[in-house]
Protein backbone atom coordinates (compact mmCIF):
# COMPACT_ATOMS: atom_id res chain seq x y z
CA UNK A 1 -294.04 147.29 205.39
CA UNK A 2 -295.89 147.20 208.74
CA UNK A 3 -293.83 145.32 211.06
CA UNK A 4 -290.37 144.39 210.43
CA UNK A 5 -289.12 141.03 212.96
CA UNK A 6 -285.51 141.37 213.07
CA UNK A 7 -284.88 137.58 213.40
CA UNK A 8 -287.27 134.19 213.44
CA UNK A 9 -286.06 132.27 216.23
CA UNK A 10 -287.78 131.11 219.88
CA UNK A 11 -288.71 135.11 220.74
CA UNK A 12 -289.30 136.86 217.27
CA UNK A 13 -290.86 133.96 215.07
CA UNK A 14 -292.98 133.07 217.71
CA UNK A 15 -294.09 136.56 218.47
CA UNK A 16 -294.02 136.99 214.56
CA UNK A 17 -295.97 134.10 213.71
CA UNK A 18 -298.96 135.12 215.61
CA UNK A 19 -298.92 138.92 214.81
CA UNK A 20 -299.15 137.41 210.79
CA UNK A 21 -301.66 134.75 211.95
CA UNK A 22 -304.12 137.89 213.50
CA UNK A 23 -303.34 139.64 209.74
CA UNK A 24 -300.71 142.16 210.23
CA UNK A 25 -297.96 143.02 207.42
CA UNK A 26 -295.20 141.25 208.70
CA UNK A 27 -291.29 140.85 207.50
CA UNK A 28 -289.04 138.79 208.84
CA UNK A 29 -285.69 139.75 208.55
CA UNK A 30 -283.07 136.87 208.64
CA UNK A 31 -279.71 135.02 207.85
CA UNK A 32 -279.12 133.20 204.83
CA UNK A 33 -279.22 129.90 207.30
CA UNK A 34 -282.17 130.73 208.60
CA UNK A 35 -284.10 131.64 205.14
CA UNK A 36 -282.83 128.65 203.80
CA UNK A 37 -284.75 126.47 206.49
CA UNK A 38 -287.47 128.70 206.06
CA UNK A 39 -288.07 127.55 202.51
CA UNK A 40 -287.78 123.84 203.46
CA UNK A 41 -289.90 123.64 206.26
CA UNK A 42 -291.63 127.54 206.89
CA UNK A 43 -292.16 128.86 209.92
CA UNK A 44 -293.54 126.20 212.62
CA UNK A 45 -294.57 126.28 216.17
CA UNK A 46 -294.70 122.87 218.05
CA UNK A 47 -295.35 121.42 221.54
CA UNK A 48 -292.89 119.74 223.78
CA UNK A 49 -294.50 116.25 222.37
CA UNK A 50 -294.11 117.94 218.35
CA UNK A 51 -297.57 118.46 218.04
CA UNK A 52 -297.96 121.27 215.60
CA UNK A 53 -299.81 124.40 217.04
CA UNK A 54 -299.01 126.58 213.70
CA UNK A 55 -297.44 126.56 210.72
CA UNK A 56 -297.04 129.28 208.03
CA UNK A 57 -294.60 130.66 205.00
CA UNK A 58 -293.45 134.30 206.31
CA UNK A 59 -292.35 136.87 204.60
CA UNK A 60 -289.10 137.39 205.09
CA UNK A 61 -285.67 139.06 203.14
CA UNK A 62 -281.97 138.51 204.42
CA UNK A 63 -279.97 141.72 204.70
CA UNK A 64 -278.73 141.92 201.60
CA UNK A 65 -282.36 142.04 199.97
CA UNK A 66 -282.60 144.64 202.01
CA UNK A 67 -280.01 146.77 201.03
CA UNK A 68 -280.07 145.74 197.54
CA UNK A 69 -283.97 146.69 197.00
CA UNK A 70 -285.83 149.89 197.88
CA UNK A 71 -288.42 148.74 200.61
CA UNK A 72 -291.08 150.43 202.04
CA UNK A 73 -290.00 151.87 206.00
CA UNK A 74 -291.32 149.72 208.88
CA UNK A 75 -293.66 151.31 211.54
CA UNK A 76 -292.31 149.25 213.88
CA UNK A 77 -289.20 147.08 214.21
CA UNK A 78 -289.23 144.66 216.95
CA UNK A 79 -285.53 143.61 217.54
CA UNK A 80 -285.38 140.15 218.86
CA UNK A 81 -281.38 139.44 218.77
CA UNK A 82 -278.66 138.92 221.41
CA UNK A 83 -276.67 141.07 222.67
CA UNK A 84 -273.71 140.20 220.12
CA UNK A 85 -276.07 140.64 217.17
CA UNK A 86 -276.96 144.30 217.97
CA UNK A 87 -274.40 145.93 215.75
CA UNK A 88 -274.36 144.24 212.99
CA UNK A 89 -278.47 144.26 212.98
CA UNK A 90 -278.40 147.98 213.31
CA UNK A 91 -276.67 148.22 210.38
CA UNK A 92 -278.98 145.74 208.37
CA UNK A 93 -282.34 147.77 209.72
CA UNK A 94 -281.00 151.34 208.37
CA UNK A 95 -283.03 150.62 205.08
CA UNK A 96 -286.31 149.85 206.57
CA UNK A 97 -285.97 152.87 209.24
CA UNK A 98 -287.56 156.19 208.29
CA UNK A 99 -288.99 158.96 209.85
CA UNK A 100 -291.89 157.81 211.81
CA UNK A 101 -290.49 153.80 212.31
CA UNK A 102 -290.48 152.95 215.80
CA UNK A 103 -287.75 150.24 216.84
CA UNK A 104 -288.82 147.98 219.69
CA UNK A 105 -286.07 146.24 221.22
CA UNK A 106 -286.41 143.09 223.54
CA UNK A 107 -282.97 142.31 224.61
CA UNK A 108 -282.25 141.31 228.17
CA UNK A 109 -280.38 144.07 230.14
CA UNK A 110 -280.34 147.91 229.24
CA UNK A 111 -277.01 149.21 227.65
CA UNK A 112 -278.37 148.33 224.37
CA UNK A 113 -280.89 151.47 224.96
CA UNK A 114 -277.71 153.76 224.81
CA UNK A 115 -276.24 151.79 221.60
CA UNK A 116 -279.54 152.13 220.13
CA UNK A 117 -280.46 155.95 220.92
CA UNK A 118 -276.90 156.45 219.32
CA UNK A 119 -277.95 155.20 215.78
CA UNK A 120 -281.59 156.00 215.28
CA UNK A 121 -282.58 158.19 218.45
CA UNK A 122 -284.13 158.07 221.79
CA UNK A 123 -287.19 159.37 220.30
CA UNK A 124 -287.80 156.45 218.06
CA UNK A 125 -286.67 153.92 219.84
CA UNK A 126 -288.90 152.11 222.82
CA UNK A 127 -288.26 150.09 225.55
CA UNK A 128 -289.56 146.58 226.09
CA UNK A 129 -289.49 143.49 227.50
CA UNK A 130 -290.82 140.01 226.41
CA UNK A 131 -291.86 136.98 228.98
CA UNK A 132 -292.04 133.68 226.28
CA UNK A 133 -291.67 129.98 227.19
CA UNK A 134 -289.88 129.04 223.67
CA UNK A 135 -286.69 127.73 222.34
CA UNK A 136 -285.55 126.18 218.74
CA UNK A 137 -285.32 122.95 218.06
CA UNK A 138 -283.04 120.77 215.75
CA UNK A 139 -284.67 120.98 212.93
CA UNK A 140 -285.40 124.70 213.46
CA UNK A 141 -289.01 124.69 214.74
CA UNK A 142 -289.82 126.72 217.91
CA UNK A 143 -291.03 124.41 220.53
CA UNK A 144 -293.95 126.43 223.10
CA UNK A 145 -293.90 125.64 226.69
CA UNK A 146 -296.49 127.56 226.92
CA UNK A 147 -299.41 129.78 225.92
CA UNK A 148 -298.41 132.24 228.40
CA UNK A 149 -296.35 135.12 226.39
CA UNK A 150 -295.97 139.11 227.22
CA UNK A 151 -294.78 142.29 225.63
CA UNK A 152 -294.19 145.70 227.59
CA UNK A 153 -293.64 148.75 226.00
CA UNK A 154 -293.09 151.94 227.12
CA UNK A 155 -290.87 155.36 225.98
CA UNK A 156 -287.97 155.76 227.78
CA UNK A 157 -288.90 159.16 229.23
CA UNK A 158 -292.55 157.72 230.39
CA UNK A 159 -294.50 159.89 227.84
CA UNK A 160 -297.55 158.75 225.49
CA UNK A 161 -296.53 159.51 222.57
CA UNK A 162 -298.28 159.15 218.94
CA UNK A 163 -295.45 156.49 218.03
CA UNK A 164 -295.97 154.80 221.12
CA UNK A 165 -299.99 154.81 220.49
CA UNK A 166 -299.22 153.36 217.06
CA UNK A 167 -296.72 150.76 218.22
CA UNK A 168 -299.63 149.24 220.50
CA UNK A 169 -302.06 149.42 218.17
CA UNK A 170 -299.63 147.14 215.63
CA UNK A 171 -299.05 144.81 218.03
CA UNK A 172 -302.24 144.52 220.28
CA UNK A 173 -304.89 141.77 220.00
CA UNK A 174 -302.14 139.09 218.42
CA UNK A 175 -302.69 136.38 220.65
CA UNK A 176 -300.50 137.44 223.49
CA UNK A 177 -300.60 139.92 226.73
CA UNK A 178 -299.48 143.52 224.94
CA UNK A 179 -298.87 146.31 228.27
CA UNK A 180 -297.56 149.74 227.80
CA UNK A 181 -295.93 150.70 231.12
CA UNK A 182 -295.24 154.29 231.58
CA UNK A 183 -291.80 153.08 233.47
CA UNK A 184 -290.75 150.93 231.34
CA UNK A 185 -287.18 150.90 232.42
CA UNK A 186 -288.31 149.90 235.80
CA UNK A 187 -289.64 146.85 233.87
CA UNK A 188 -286.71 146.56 231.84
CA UNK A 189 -284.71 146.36 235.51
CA UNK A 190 -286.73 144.27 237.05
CA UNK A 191 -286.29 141.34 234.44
CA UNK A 192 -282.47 142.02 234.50
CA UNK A 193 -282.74 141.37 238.59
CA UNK A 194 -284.06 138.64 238.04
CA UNK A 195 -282.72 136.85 235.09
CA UNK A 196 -279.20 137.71 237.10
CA UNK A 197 -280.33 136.83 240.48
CA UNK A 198 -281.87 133.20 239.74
CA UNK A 199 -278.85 132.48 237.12
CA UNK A 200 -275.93 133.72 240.13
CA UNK A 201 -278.52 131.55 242.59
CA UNK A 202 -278.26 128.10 240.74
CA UNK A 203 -274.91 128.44 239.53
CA UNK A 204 -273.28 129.13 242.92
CA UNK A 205 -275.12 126.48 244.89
CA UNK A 206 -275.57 123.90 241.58
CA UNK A 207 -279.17 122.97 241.80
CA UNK A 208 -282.99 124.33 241.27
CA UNK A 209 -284.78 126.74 243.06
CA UNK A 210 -286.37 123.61 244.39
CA UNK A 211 -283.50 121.86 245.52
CA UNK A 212 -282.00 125.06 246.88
CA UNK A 213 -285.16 125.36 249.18
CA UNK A 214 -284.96 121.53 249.92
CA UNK A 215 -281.08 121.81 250.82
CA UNK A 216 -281.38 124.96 252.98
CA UNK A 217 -279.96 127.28 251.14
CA UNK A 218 -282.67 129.65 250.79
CA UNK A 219 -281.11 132.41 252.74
CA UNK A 220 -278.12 132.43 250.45
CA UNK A 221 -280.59 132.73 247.51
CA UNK A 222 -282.64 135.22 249.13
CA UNK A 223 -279.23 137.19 249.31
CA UNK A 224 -278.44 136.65 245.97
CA UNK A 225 -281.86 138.27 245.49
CA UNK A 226 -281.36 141.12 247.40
CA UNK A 227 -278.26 142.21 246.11
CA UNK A 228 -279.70 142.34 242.31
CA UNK A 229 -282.74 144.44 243.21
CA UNK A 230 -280.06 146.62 245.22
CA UNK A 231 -278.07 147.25 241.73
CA UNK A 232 -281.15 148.39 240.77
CA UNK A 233 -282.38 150.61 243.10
CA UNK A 234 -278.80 152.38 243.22
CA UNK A 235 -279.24 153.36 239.27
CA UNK A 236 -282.57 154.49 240.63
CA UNK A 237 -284.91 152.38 238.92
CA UNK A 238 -286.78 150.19 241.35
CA UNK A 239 -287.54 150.68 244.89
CA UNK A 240 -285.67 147.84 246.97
CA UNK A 241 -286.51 146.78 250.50
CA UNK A 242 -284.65 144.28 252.38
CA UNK A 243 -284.63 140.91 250.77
């Protein structure tokens, strides 16, 4: 086993999908629910209008295959849950984690780094961040905005390591923008900033970036801005001028 997806909804089956389309060894690992619509329909990526863009029939085992067989270690898990799915997910990777498996975790946010280096190590596991235009439909199918999609990589401590090296070349050349950043938690920051800064901005003042601008209230966003990049700088991982 290559590459073990832990899940095969709008962020892993999409990055999934095309990493098995460019012919790696890929594993999806899923719910019962979700390997039941798997069988019915496979794994499908659609436009907004439901034209298809791909379709295949993944691999994939639920949790219990896992533990109940003796599989093969992953180089490389990519983690694609929320937050409330870490534990339990940690527990249902153990059997596919051995001594030179990677785990590449795409969560928004960073405490799941410390939950993480807790159970397998800080040497093993990565830090990343993924930029994809996707979401599931009803009937299970992950609808693409766009063609646009990114993966950033990068050891926590900033070194280039051999797992790091191997990680890349697993996942490189799969259809979609693949960086290794040697500050990756910088990266890892800077999407928090902003995922927190644009969801506090429309929330507060009930309207679009657009419609914020249009009303006026683009100083109040701007200082929504500013205070998000300031939580980062103070945990010293961006540099943060005045917004």
């Amino acid at each position: 086993m290559k590459i073990l997806i832990v899940g095969a909804g709008a962020t892993g089956g999409y990055f999934g999908a095309l990493l098995a389309q460019a012919g790696r060894d890929v594993t999806f690992l899923v719910r019962e629910g979700r390997a039941a619509a798997l069988r019915e329909r496979g794994l499908r990526i659609v436009r907004p209008d439901g034209a298809e863009v791909a379709q295949l029939q993944p691999q994939f085992v639920t949790a219990a295959e896992l533990a109940a067989g003796s599989p093969d270690h992953a180089d490389t898990v990519l983690l694609t849950v929320k937050a409330a799915g870490l534990g339990p997910a940690i527990g249902d990777i153990r059997p596919a984690v051995g001594p030179g498996t990677t785990i590449v975790p795409v969560l928004n946010g960073l405490r799941h780094l410390d939950t993480l280096n807790a159970a397998f190590g800080p040497a093993r596991v990565l830090g990343g961040v993924a930029i994809v235009a996707t979401q599931l439909d009803s009937q299970g199918d992950i609808v693409a905005y766009s063609d646009a999609a990114q993966v950033t990589i990068g050891t926590q401590d900033g070194q280039r390591t051999a797992a790091l090296e191997n990680t890349e070349r697993l996942l490189n050349g799969a259809g979609f923008q693949l960086d290794v950043s040697d500050h990756i938690l910088a990266a890892m920051w800077a999407k928090w900033a902003f995922i927190a800064s644009v969801s506090a901005a429309t929330c507060l003042l009930g309207g679009t970036a657009g419609e914020i601008a249009a009303a006026g209230g683009a100083p109040v966003a701007r200082a929504v801005v500013g205070e998000a990049y300031q939580v980062a700088a103070a945990a010293g991982a961006v540099r943060c001028s005045a917004a």
